[in-house]
Protein backbone atom coordinates (compact mmCIF):
# COMPACT_ATOMS: atom_id res chain seq x y z
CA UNK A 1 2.53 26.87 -4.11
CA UNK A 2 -0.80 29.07 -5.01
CA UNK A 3 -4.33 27.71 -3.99
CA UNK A 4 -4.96 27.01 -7.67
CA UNK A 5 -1.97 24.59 -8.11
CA UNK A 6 -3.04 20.97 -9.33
CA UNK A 7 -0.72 20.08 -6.13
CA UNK A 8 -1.97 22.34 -3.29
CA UNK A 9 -4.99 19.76 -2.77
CA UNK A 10 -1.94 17.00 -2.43
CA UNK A 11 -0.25 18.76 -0.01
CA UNK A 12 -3.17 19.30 2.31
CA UNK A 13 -4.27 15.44 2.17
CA UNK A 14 -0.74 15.11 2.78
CA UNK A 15 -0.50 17.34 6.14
CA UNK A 16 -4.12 16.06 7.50
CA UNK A 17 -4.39 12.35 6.69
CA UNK A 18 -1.42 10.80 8.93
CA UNK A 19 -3.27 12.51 11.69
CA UNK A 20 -6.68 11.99 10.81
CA UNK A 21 -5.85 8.38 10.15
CA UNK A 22 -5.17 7.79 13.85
CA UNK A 23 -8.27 9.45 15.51
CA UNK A 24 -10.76 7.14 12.17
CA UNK A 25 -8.93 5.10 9.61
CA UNK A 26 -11.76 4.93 7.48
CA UNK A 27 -11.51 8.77 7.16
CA UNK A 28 -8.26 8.12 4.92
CA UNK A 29 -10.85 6.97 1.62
CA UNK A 30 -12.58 10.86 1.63
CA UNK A 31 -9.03 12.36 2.74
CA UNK A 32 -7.12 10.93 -0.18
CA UNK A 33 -9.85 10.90 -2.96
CA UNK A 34 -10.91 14.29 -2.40
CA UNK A 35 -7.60 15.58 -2.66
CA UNK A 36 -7.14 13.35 -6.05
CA UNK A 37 -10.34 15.24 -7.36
CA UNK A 38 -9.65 18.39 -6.73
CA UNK A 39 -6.37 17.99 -8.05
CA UNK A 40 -7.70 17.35 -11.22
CA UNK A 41 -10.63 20.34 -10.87
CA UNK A 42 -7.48 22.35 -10.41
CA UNK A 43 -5.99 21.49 -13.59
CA UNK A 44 -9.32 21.80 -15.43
CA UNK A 45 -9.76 25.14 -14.14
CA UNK A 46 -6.05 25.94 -15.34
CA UNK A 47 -6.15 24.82 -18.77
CA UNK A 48 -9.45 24.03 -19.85
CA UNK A 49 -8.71 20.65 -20.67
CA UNK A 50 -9.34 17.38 -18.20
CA UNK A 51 -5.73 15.49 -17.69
CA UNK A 52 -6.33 12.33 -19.05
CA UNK A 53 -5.05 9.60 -17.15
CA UNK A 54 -2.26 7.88 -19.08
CA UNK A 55 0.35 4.99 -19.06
CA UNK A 56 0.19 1.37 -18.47
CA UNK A 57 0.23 1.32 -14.69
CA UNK A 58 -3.37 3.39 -15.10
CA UNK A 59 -4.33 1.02 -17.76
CA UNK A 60 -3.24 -2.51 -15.69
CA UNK A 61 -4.87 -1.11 -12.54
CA UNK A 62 -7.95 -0.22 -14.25
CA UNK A 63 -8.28 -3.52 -15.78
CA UNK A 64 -8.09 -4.94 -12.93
CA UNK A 65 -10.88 -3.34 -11.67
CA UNK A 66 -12.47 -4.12 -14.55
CA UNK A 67 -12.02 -7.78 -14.50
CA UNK A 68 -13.68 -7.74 -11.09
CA UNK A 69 -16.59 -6.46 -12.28
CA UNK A 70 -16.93 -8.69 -14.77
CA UNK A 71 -16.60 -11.49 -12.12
CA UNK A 72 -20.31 -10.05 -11.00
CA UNK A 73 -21.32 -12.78 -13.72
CA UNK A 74 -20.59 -15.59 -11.40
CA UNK A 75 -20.19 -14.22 -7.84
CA UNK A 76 -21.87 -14.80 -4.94
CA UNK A 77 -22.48 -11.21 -4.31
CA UNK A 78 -23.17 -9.78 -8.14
CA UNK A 79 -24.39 -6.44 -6.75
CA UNK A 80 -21.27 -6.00 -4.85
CA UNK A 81 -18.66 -7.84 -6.98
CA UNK A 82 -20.03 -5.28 -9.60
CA UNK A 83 -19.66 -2.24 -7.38
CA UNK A 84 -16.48 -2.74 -6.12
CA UNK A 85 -14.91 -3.20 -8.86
CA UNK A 86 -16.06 -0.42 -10.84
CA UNK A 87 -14.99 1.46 -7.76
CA UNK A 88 -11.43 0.06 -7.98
CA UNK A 89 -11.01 1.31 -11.91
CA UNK A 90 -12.76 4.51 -11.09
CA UNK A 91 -10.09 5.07 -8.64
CA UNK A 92 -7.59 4.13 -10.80
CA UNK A 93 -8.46 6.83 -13.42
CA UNK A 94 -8.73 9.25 -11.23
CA UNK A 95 -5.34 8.85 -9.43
CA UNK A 96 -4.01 8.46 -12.90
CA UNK A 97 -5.78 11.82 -13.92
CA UNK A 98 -4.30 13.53 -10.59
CA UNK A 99 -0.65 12.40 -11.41
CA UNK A 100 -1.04 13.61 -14.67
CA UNK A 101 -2.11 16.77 -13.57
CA UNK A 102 0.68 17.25 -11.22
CA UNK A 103 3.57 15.84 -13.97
CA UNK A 104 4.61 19.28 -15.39
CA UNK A 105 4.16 21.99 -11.84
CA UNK A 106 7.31 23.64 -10.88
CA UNK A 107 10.61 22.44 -8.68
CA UNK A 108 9.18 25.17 -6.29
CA UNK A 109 6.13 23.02 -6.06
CA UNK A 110 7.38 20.58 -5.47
CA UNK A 111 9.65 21.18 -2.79
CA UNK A 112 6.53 22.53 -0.94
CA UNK A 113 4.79 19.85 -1.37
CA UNK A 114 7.22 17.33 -0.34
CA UNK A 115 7.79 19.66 3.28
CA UNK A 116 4.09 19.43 3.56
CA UNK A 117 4.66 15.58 3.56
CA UNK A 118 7.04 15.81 6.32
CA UNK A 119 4.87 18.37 8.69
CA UNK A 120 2.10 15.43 8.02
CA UNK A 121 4.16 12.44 9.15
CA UNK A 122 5.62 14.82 12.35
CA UNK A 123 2.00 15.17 13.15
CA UNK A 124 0.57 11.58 12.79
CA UNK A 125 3.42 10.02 14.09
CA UNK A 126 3.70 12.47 17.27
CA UNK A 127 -0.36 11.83 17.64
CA UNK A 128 0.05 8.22 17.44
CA UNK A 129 2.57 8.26 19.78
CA UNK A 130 1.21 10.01 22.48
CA UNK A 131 -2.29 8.07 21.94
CA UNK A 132 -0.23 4.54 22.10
CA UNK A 133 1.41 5.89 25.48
CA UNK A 134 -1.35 7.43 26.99
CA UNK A 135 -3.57 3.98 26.72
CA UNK A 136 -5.32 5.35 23.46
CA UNK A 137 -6.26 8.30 25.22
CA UNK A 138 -6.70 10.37 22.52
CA UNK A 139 -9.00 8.11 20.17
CA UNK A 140 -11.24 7.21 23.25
CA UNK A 141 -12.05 10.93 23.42
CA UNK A 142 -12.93 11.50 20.35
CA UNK A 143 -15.40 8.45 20.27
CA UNK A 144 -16.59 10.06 24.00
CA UNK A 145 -15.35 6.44 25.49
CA UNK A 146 -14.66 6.77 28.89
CA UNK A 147 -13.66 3.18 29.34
CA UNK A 148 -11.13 2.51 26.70
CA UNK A 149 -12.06 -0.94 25.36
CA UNK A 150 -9.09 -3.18 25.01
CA UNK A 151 -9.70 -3.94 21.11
CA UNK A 152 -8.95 0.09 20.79
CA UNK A 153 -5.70 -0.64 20.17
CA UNK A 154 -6.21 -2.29 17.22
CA UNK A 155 -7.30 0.88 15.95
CA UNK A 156 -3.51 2.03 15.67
CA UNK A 157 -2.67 -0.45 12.92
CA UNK A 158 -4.44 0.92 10.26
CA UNK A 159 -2.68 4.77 10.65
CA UNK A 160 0.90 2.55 11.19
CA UNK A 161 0.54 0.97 7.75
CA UNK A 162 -0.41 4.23 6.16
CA UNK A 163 2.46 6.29 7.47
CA UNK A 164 4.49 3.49 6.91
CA UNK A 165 3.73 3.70 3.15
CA UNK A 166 4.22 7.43 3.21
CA UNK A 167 6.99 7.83 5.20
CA UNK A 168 9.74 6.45 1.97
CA UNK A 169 8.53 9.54 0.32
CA UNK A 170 10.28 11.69 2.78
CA UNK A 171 13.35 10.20 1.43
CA UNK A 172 12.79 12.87 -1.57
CA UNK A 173 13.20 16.55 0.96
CA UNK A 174 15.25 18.80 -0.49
CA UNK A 175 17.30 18.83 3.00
CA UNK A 176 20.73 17.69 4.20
CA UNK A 177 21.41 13.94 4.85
CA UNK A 178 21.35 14.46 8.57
CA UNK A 179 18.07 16.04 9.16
CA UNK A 180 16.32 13.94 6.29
CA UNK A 181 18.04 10.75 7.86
CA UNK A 182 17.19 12.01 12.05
CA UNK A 183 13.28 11.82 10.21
CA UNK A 184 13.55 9.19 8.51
CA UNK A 185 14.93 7.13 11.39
CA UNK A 186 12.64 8.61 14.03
CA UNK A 187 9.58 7.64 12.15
CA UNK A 188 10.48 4.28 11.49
CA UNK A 189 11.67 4.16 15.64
CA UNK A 190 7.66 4.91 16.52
CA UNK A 191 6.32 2.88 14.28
CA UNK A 192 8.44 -0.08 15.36
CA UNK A 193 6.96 1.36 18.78
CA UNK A 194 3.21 0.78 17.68
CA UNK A 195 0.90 -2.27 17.56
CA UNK A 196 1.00 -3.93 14.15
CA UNK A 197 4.19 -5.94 13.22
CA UNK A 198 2.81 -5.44 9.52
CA UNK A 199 3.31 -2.07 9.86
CA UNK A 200 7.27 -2.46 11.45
CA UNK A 201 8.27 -4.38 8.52
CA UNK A 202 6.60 -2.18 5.83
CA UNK A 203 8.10 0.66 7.18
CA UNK A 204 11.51 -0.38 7.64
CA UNK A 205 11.61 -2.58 4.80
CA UNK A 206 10.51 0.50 2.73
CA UNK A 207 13.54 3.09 3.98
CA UNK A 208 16.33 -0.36 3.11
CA UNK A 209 14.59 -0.48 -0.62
CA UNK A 210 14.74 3.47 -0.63
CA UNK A 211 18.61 3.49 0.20
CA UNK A 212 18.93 0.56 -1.97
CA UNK A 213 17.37 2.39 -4.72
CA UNK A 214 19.38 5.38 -4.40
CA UNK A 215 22.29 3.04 -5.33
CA UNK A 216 20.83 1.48 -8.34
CA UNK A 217 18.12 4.15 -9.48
CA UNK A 218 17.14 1.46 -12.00
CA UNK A 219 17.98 -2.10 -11.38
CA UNK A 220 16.38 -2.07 -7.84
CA UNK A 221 12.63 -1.34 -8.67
CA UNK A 222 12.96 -3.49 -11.43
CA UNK A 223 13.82 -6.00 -9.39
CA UNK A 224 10.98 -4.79 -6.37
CA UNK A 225 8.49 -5.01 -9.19
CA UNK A 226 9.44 -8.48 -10.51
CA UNK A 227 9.70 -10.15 -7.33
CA UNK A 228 6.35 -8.95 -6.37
CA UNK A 229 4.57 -10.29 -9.39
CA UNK A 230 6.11 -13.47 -8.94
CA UNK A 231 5.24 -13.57 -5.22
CA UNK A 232 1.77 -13.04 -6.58
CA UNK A 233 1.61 -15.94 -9.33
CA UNK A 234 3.54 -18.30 -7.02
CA UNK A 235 1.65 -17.89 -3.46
CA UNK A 236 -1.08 -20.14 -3.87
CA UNK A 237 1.86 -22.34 -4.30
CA UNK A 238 4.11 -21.36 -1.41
CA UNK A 239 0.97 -21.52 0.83
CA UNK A 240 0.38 -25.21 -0.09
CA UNK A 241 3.64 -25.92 1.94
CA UNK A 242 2.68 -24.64 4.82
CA UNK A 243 1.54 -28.18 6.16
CA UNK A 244 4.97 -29.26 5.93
CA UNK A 245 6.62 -26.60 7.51
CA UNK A 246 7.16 -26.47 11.78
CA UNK A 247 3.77 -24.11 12.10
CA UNK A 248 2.86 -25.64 15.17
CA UNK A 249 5.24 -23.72 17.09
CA UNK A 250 4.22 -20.29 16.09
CA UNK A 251 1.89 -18.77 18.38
CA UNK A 252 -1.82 -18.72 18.10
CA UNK A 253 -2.74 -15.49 16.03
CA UNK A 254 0.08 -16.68 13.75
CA UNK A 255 -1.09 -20.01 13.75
CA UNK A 256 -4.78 -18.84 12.49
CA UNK A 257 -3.58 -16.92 9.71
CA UNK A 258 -1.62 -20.46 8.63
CA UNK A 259 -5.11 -21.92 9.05
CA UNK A 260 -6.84 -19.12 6.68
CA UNK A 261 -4.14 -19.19 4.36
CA UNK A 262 -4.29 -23.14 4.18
CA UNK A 263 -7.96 -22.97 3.75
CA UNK A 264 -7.95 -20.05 0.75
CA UNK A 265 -5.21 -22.40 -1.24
CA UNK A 266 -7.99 -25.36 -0.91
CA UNK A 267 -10.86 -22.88 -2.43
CA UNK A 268 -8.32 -21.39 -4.91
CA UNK A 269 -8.04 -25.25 -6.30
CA UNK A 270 -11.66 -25.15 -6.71
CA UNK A 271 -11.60 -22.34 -9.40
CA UNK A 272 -8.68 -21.44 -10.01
CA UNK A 273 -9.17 -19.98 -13.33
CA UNK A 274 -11.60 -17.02 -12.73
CA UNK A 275 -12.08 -17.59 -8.85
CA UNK A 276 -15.19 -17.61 -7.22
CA UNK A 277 -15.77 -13.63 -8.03
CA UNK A 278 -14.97 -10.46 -6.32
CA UNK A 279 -15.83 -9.86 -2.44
CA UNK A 280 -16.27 -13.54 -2.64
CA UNK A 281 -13.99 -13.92 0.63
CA UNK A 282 -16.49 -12.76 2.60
CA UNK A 283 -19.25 -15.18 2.19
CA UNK A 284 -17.15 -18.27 0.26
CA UNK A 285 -18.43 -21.70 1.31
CA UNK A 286 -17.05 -22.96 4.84
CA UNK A 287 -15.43 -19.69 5.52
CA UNK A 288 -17.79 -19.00 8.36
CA UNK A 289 -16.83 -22.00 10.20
CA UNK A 290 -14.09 -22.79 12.41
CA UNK A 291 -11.09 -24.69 11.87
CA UNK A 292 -12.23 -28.30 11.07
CA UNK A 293 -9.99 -30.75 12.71
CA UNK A 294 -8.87 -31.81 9.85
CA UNK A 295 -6.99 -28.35 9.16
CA UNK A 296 -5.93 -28.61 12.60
CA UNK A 297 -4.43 -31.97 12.53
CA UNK A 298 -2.80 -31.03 9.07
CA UNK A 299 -1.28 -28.26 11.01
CA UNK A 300 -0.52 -30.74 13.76
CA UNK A 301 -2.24 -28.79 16.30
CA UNK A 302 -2.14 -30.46 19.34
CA UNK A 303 -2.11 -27.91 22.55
CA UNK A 304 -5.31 -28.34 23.91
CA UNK A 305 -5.97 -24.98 25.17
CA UNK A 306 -5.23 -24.16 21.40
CA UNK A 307 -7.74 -26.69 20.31
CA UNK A 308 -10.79 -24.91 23.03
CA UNK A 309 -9.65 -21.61 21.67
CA UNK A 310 -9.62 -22.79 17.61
CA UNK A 311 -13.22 -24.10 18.76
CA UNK A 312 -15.10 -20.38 19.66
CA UNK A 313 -17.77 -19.48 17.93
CA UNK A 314 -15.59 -16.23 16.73
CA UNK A 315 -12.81 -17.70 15.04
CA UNK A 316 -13.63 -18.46 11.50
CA UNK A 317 -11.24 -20.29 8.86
CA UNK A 318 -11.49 -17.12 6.79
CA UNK A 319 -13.04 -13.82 8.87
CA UNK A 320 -13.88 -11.50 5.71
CA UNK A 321 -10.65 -11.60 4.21
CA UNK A 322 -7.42 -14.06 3.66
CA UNK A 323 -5.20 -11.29 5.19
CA UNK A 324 -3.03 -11.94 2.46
CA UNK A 325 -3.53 -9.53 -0.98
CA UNK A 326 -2.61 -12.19 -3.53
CA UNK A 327 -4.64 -14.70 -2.03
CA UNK A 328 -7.39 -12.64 -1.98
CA UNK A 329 -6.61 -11.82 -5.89
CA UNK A 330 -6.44 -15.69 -6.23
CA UNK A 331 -9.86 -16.44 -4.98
CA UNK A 332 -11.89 -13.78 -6.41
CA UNK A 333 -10.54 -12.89 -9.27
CA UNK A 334 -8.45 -16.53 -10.51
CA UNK A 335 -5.50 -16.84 -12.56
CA UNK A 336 -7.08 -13.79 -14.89
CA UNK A 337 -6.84 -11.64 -11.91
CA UNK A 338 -3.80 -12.60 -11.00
CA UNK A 339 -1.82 -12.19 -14.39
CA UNK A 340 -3.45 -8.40 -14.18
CA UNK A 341 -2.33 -7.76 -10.98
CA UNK A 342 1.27 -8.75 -11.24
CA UNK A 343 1.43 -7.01 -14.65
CA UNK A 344 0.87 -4.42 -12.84
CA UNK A 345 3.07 -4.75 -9.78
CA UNK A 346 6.01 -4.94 -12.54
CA UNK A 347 4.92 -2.01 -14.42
CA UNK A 348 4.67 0.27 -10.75
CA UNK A 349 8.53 -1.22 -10.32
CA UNK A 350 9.55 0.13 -14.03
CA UNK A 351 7.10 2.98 -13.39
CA UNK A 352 9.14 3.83 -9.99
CA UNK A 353 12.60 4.33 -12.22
CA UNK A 354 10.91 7.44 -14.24
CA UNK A 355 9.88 9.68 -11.63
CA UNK A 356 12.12 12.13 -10.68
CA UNK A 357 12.74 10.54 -7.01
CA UNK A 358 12.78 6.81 -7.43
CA UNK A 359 14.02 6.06 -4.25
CA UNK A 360 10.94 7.57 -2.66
CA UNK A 361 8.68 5.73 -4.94
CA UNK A 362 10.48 2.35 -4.62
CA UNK A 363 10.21 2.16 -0.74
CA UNK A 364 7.07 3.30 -0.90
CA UNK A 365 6.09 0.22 -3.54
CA UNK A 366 7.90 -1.84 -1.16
CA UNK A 367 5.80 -1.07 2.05
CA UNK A 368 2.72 -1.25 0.07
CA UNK A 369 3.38 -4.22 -1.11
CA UNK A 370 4.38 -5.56 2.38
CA UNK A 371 1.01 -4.34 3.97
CA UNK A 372 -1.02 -6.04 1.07
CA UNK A 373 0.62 -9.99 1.28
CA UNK A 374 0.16 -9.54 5.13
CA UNK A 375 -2.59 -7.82 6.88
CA UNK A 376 -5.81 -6.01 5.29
CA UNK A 377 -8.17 -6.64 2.84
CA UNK A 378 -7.42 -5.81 -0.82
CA UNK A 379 -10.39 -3.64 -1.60
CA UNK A 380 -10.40 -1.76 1.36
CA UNK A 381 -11.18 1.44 0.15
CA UNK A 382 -9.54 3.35 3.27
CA UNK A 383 -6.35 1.56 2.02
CA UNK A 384 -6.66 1.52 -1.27
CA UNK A 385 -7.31 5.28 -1.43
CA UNK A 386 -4.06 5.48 0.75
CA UNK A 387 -2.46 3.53 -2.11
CA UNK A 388 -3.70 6.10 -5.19
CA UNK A 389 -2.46 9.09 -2.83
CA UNK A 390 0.87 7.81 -2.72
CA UNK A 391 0.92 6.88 -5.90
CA UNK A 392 -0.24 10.53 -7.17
CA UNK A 393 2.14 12.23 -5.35
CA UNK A 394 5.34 10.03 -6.22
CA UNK A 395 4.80 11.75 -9.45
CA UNK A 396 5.65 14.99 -8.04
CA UNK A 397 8.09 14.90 -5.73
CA UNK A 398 11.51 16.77 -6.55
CA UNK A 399 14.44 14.50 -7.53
CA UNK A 400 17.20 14.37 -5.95
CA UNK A 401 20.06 16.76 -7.22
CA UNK A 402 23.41 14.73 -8.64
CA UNK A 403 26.56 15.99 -8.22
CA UNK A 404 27.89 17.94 -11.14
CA UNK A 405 30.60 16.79 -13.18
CA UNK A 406 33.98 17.70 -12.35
CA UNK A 407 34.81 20.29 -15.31
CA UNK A 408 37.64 18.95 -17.62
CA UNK A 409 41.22 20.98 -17.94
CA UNK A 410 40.92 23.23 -21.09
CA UNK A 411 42.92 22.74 -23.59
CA UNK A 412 43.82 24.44 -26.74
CA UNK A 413 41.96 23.55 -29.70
CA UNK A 414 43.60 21.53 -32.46
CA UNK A 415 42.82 21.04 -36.10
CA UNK A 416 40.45 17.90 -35.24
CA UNK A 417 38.97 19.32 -32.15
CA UNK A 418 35.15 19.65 -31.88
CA UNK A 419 34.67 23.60 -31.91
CA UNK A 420 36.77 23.52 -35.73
């Protein structure tokens, strides 16, 4: 791989961010889009001709963006509804620029490019790991803490979720099944290890849709990318039932997010058409407050160290975010929004059958997509540029070599054989 390459900018995001993501995980937005950029300067330079971002996943995700924007008209926030979401479509073109810039390089390339994946994810996840056993040693010496605050662990969650969505790509090295697999299996072993159950289900869940994808190259993103879109036009749906299910059982943190959820489906029924407008989750009517005890008796909360704890001033019935990505989509952007975005979650499933390693891509859909219905905010650009990186590279990543056919006996050629 030469310094000019389209890809070389790729494969240094791809060595740096895992462990740059567990020192700041904010650092992850300049990390990926700067590599996505000069990806693109590097093909420029090449050719003399910009590489045009293409395809309907590019064109879904930067309508959606789009449509945000457009929500500025009746938000809350204009100003921001209006600048986030022409950040989201910006950042749709230019991942879709960077993947088209990277479509044609070399099998050489990419090989490199996928190693430098794996020295990335040895790095992050050996950093992470020695920062979760040390007591976050390592982050609290980079901020200069030296008392490590016991919300510093929370820090670890963000860097879990991304190398949990990169980590299916290592599915695509060009290396034996035993050393690929010994990876594979190691990195989803620490991040099982770290804080963040989000993260232990995205990243196994992502290496069982990878294997399952090797087995049906084409039937099982299909199936990843229609189940997602209907997850998306059916939650506000599924969380309706909450109320009747046995939720007041589940501990208290799980418990709250039942709460926000419950409370998201009520404002969803308000406008559910074109939702109250993008960001709108952060300052939607009521969402400041706690639980009423309405919600609570709905839930049939009736612990009363529960109820004192439901009752401080710093838990809200919807702190920034629903935690849940099609909710969010729901609320701000309505049932416009929501068509777009699982349009799009279909098209990144058929999408995921024509690279030239669709397992990689598939798991790698599939731990995205578990991180967005459970934990951070949609528009996050630290994940969301996470997202456009992994995205990018899933374009070039080798594919995995099939077994060559068997030749068949020769025999000797008749009057109605194919060479007369």
């Amino acid at each position: 791989m030469t310094l000019t390459s389209p890809a070389f900018p790729l494969a240094v995001a791809l060595i740096v961010a895992p462990f740059v993501v567990v020192l700041q995980s904010k650092a992850m937005a300049p990390v990926g889009l700067v590599a996505l950029a000069f990806a693109v300067i590097a093909h420029l330079r090449a050719t003399r001709s910009l590489p045009w971002p293409r395809g309907p996943v590019v064109a879904a995700a930067a309508a959606l963006g789009l449509w945000a924007a457009v929500s500025a008209l009746w938000a809350i926030e204009p100003g921001r509804a209006i600048g986030t979401g022409l950040s989201m479509a910006a950042m749709a073109l230019l991942a879709g620029s960077a993947a088209t810039a990277v479509r044609d390089i070399d099998d050489a390339t990419r090989r490199r490019l996928v190693l430098a994946l794996a020295i990335g994810l040895v790095l992050g996840l050996s950093a992470a790991a020695i920062d979760a056993l040390t007591g976050n040693a390592i982050r609290a010496g980079v901020r200069g803490l030296r008392d490590v605050p016991a919300t510093l662990v929370f820090g670890l969650k963000p860097a879990a979720s991304v190398m949990a969505l990169l980590l299916p790509l290592a599915v695509a090295l060009p290396w034996p099944f035993l050393p690929r697999a010994l990876l594979l299996l190691a990195g989803a072993a620490v991040l099982v290890a770290l804080p963040g159950d989000t993260a232990k289900i995205a990243a196994v869940l992502g290496l069982v849709v990878a294997g399952a994808t090797a087995l049906a190259p084409r039937l099982v993103p299909r199936l990843l990318g229609a189940g997602i879109a209907a997850t998306i036009l059916v939650m506000p749906l599924l969380v309706a039932a909450i109320p009747t299910l046995p939720v007041e059982r589940l501990p208290g943190s799980a418990l709250h997010r039942m709460l926000i959820w419950d409370f998201t489906a009520e404002r969803i029924a308000e406008r559910p058409l074109l939702g109250w407008g993008m960001e709108a989750s952060r300052t939607v009517p009521g969402g400041r407050d706690n639980p009423s005890p309405e919600a609570l008796a709905r839930m049939r909360v009736t612990d009363p160290a529960l109820l004192r704890w439901f009752a401080e001033p710093h838990i809200n019935i919807l702190p920034l975010h629903p935690h849940n990505g099609a909710l969010q989509v729901w609320l701000e952007l309505g049932a416009v929004g929501a068509l777009i975005a699982a349009a799009l979650a279909w098209l990144l499933g058929v999408a995921a059958t024509r690279v030239p390693c669709s397992p990689a891509a598939a798991g790698a859909l599939a731990s995205a997509a578990v991180t967005a219905m459970l934990s951070f905010g949609a528009w996050q650009a630290w994940w969301v540029a996470a997202m456009m990186l992994a995205a990018a590279v899933c374009v070039a990543l080798p594919g995995r070599a099939l077994p060559s056919p068997r030749p068949l006996p020769q025999r000797a050629e008749g009057p109605f054989e194919p060479g007369n």
